[in-house]
N, C-alpha and C. Protein backbone atom coordinates (compact mmCIF):
# COMPACT_ATOMS: atom_id res chain seq x y z
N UNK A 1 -2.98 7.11 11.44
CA UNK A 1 -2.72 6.97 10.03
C UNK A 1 -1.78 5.79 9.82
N UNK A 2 -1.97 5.15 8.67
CA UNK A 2 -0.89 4.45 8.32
C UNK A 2 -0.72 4.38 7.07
N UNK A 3 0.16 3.59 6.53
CA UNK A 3 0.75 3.20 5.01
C UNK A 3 1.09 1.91 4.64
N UNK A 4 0.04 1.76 3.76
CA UNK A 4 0.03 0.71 3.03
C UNK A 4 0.60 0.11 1.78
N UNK A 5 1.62 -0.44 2.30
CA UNK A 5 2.49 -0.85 1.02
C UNK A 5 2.71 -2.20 0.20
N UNK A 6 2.66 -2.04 -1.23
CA UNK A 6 2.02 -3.89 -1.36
C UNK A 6 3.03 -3.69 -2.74
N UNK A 7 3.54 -4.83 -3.19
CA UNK A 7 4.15 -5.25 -4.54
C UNK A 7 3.10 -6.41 -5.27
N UNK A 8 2.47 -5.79 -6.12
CA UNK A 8 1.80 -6.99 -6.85
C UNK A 8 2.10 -6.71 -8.25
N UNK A 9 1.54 -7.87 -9.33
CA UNK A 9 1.80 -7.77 -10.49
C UNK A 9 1.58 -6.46 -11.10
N UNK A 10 1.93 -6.38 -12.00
CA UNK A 10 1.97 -5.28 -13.10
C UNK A 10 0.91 -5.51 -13.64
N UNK A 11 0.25 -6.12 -13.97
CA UNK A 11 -1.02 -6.94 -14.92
C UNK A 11 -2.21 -7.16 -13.54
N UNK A 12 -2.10 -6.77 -12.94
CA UNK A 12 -2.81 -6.57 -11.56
C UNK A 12 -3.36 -4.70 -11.21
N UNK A 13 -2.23 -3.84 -11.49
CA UNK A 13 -2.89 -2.62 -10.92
C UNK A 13 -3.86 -2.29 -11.34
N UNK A 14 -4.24 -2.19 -12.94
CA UNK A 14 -5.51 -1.34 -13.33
C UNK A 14 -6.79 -2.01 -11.91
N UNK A 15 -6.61 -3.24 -11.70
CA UNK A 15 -7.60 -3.92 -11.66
C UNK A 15 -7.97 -3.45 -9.66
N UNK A 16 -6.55 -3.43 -9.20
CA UNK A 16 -6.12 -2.83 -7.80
C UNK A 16 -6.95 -1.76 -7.47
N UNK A 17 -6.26 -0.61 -8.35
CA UNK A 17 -6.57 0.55 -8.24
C UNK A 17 -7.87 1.21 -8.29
N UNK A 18 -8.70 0.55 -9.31
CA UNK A 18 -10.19 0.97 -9.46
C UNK A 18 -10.56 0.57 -8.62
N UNK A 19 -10.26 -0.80 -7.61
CA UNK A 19 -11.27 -1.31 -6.07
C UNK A 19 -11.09 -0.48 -5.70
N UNK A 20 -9.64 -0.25 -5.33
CA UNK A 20 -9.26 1.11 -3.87
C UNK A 20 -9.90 2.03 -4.02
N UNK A 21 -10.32 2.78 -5.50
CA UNK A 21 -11.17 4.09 -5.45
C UNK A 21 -12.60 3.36 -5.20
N UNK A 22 -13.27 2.58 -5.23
CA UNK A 22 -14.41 2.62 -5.16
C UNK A 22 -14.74 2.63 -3.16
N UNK A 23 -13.65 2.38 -3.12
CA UNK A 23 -13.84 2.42 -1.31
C UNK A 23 -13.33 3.99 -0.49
N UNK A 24 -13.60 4.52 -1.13
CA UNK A 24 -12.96 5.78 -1.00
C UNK A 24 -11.35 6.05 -1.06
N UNK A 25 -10.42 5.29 -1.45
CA UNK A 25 -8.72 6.11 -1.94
C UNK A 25 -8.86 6.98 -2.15
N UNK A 26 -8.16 8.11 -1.79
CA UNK A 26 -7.86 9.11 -2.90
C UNK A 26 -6.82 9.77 -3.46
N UNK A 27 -5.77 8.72 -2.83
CA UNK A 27 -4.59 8.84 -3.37
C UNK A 27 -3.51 7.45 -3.33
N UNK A 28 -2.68 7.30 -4.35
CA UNK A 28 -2.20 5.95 -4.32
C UNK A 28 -0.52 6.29 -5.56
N UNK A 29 0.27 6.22 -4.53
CA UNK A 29 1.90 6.22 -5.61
C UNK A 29 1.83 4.57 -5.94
N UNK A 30 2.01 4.93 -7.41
CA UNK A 30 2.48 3.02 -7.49
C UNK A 30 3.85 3.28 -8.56
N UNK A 31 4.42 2.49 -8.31
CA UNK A 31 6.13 2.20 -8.96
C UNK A 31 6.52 1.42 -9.45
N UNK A 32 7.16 1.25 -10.47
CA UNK A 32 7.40 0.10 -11.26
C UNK A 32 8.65 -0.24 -10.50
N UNK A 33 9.21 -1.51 -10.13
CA UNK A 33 9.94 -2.40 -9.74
C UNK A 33 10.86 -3.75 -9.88
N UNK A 34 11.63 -3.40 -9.55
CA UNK A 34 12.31 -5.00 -9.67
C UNK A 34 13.12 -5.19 -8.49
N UNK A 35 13.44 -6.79 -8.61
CA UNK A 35 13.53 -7.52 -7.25
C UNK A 35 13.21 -9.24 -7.57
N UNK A 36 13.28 -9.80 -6.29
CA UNK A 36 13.32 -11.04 -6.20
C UNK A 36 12.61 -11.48 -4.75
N UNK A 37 11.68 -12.76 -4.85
CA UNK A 37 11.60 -12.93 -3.48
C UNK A 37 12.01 -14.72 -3.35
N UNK A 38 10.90 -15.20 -3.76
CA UNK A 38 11.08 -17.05 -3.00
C UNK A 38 11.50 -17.32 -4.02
N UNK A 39 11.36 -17.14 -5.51
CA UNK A 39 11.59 -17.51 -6.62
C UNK A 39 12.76 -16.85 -7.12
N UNK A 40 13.81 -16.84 -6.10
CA UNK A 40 15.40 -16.29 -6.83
C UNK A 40 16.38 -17.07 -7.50
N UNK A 41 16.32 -17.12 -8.73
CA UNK A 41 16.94 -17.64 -9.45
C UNK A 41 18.75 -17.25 -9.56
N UNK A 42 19.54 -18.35 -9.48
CA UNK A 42 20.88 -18.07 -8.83
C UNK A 42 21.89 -16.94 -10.16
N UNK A 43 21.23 -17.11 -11.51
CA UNK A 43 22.02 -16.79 -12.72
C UNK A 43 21.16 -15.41 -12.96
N UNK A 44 20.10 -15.16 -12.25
CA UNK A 44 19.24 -13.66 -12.21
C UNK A 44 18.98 -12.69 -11.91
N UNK A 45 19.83 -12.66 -10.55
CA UNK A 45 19.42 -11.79 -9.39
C UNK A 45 19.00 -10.68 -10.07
N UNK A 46 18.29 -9.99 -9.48
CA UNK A 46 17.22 -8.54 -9.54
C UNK A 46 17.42 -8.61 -10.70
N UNK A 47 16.58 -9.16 -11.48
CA UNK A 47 16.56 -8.93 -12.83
C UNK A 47 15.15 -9.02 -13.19
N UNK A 48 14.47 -9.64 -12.20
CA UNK A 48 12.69 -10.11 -12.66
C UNK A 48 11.58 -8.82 -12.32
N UNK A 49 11.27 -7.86 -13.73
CA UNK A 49 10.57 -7.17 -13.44
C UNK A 49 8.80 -7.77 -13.53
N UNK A 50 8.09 -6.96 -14.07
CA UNK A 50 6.54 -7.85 -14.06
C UNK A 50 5.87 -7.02 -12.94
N UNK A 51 6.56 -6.44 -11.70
CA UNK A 51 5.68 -6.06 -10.53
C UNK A 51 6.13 -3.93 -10.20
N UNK A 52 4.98 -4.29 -9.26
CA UNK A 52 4.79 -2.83 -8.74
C UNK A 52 4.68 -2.60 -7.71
N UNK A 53 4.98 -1.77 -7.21
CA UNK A 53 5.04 -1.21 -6.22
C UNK A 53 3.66 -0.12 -5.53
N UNK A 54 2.98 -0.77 -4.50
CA UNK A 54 1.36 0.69 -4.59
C UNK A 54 1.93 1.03 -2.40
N UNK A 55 1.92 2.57 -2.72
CA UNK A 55 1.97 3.18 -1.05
C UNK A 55 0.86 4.01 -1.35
N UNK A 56 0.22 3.73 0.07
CA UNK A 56 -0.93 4.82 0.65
C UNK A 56 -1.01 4.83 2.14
N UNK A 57 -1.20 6.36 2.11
CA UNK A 57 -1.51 6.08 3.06
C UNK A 57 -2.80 6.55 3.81
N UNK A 58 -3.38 5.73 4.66
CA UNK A 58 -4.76 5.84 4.81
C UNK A 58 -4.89 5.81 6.24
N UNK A 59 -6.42 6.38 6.60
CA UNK A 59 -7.13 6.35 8.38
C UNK A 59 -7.06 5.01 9.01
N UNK A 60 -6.86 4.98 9.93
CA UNK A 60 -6.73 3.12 10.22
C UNK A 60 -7.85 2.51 10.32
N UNK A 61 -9.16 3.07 10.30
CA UNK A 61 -10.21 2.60 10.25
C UNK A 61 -10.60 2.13 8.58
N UNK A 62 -9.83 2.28 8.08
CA UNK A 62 -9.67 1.57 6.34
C UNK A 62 -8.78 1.05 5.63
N UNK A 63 -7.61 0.63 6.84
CA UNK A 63 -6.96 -0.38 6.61
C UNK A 63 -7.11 -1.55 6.39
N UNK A 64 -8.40 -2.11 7.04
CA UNK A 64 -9.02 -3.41 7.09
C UNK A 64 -9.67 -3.49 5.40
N UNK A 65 -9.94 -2.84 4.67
CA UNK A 65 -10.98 -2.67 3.53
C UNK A 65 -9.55 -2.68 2.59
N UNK A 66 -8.84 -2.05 2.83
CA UNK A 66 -8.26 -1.16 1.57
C UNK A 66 -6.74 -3.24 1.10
N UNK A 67 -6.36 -3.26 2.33
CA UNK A 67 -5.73 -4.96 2.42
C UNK A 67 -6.41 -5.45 1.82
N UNK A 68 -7.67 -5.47 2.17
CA UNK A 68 -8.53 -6.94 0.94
C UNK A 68 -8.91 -6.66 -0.39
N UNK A 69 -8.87 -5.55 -0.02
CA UNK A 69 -9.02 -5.34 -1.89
C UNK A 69 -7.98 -5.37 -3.11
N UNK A 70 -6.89 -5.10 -1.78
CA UNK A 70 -5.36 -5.15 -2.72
C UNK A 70 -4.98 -6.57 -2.84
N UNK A 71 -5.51 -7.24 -1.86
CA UNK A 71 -5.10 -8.86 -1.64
C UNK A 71 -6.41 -9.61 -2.62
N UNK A 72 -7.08 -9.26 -2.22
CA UNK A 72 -8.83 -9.84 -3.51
C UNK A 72 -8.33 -9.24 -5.09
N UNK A 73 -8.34 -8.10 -5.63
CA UNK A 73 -7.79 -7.90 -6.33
C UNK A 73 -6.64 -7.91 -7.06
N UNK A 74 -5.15 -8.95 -6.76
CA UNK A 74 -4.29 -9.03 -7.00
C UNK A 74 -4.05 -10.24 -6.96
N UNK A 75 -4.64 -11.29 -6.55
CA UNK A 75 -4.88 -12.52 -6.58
C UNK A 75 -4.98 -13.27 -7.81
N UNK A 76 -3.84 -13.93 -8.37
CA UNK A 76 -4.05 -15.24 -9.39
C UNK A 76 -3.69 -16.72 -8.96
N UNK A 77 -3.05 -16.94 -7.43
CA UNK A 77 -3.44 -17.89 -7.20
C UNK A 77 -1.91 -18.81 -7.52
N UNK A 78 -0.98 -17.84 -8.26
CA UNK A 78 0.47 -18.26 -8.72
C UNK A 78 1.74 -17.64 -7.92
N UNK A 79 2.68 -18.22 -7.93
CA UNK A 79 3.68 -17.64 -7.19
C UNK A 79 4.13 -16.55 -7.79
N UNK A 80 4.38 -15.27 -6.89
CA UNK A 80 4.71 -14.05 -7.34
C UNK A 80 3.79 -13.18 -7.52
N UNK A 81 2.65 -13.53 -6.72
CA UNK A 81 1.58 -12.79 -6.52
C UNK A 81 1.69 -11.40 -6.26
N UNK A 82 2.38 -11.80 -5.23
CA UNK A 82 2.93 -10.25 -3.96
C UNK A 82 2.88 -10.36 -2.53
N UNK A 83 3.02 -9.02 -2.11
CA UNK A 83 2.67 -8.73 -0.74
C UNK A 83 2.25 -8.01 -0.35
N UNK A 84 1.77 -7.46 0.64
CA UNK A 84 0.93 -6.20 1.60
C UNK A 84 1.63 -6.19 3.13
N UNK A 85 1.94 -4.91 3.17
CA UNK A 85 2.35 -4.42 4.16
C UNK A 85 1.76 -3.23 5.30
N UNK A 86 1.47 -3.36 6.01
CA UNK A 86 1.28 -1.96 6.82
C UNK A 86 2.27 -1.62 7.81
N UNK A 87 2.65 -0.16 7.74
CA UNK A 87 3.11 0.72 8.79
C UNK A 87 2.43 1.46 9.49
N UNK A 88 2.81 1.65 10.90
CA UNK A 88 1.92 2.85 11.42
C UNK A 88 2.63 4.02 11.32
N UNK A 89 2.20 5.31 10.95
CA UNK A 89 2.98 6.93 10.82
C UNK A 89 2.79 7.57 11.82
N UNK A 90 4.13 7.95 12.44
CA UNK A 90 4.05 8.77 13.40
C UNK A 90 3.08 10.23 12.88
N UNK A 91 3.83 11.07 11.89
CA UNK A 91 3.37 12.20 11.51
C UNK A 91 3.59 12.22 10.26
N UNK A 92 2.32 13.15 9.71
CA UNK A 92 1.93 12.99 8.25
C UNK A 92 1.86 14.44 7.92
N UNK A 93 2.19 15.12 6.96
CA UNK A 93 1.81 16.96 6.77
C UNK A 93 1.48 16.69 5.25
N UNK A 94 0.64 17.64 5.15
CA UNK A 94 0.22 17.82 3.85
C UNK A 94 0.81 19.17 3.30
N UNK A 95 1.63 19.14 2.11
CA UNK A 95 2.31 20.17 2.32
C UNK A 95 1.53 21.43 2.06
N UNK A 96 0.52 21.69 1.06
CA UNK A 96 -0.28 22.60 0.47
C UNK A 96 -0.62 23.54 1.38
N UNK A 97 -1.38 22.89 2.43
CA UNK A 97 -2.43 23.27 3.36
C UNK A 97 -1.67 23.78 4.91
N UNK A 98 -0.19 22.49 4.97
CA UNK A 98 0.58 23.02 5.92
C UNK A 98 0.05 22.35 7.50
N UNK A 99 -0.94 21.08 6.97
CA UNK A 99 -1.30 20.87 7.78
C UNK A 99 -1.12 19.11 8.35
N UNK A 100 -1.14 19.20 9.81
CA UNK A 100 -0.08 18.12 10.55
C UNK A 100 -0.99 17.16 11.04
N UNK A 101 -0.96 16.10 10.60
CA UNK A 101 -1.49 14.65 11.05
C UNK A 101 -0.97 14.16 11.77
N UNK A 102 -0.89 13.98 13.58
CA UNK A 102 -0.24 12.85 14.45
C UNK A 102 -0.93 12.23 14.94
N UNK A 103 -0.67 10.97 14.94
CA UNK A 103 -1.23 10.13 15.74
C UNK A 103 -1.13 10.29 17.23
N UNK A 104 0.01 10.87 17.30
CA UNK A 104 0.06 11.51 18.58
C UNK A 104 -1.07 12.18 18.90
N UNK A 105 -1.05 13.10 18.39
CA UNK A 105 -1.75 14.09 18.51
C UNK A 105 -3.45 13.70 18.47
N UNK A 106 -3.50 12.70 17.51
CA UNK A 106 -5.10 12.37 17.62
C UNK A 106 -5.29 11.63 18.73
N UNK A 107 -4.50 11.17 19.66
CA UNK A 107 -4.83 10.22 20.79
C UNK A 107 -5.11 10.79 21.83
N UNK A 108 -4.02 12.05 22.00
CA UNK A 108 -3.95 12.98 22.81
C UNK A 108 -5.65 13.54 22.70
N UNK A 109 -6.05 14.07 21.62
CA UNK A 109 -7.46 14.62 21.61
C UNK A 109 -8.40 13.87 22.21
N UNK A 110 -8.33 12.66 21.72
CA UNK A 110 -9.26 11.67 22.41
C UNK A 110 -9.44 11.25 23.48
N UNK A 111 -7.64 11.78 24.29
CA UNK A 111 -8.29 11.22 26.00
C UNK A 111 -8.66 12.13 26.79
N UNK A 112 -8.85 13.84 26.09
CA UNK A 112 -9.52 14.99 26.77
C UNK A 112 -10.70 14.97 26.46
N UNK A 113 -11.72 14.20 25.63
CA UNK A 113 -12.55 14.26 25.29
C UNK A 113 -13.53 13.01 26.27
């Protein structure tokens, strides 16, 4: 499993979010934000909102899909676009169900198999 974390425009998610579901998402926190990156203005600091914040986390076999769509879809081509990030998760639980996602654990399965 991992988690995918990206800051792009605000005027960007509707447009984000509907790719990610069409590739199967089915879940996505996004956050409104502020911050600064290359474009820090000395009389401004953290003052420049406009962006968001999107975490998911997803199978790593749709990490490759779920990046380009956040990066294809968030794209104007201007500074302050954003970024994309991935982490890998040790362990993931779902709390409802009570049930435990490790990567550990899925590797482990795979080399008895």
């Amino acid at each position: 499993m991992k988690m995918v974390w990206a800051v792009i425009r605000s005027s960007s998610v509707d447009r984000v979010t509907r790719a990610l579901k069409t590739i199967g998402v089915s879940g996505c926190t996004v956050s409104p934000v502020r911050g600064y990156g290359e474009e820090w203005h000395l009389y401004e600091p953290l003052i420049h909102g406009g962006h968001h914040k999107l975490e998911l986390i997803v199978a790593d076999d749709l990490v490759e899909k779920v990046t380009s769509q956040i990066a294809e879809n968030a794209w104007t081509g201007l500074k302050g676009d954003g970024v994309v990030s991935v982490f890998d998760l040790g362990n993931v639980i779902k709390i409802r169900v009570k049930h435990h996602h490790s990567s550990e654990l899925a590797e482990a399965k795979s080399d008895k198999v």
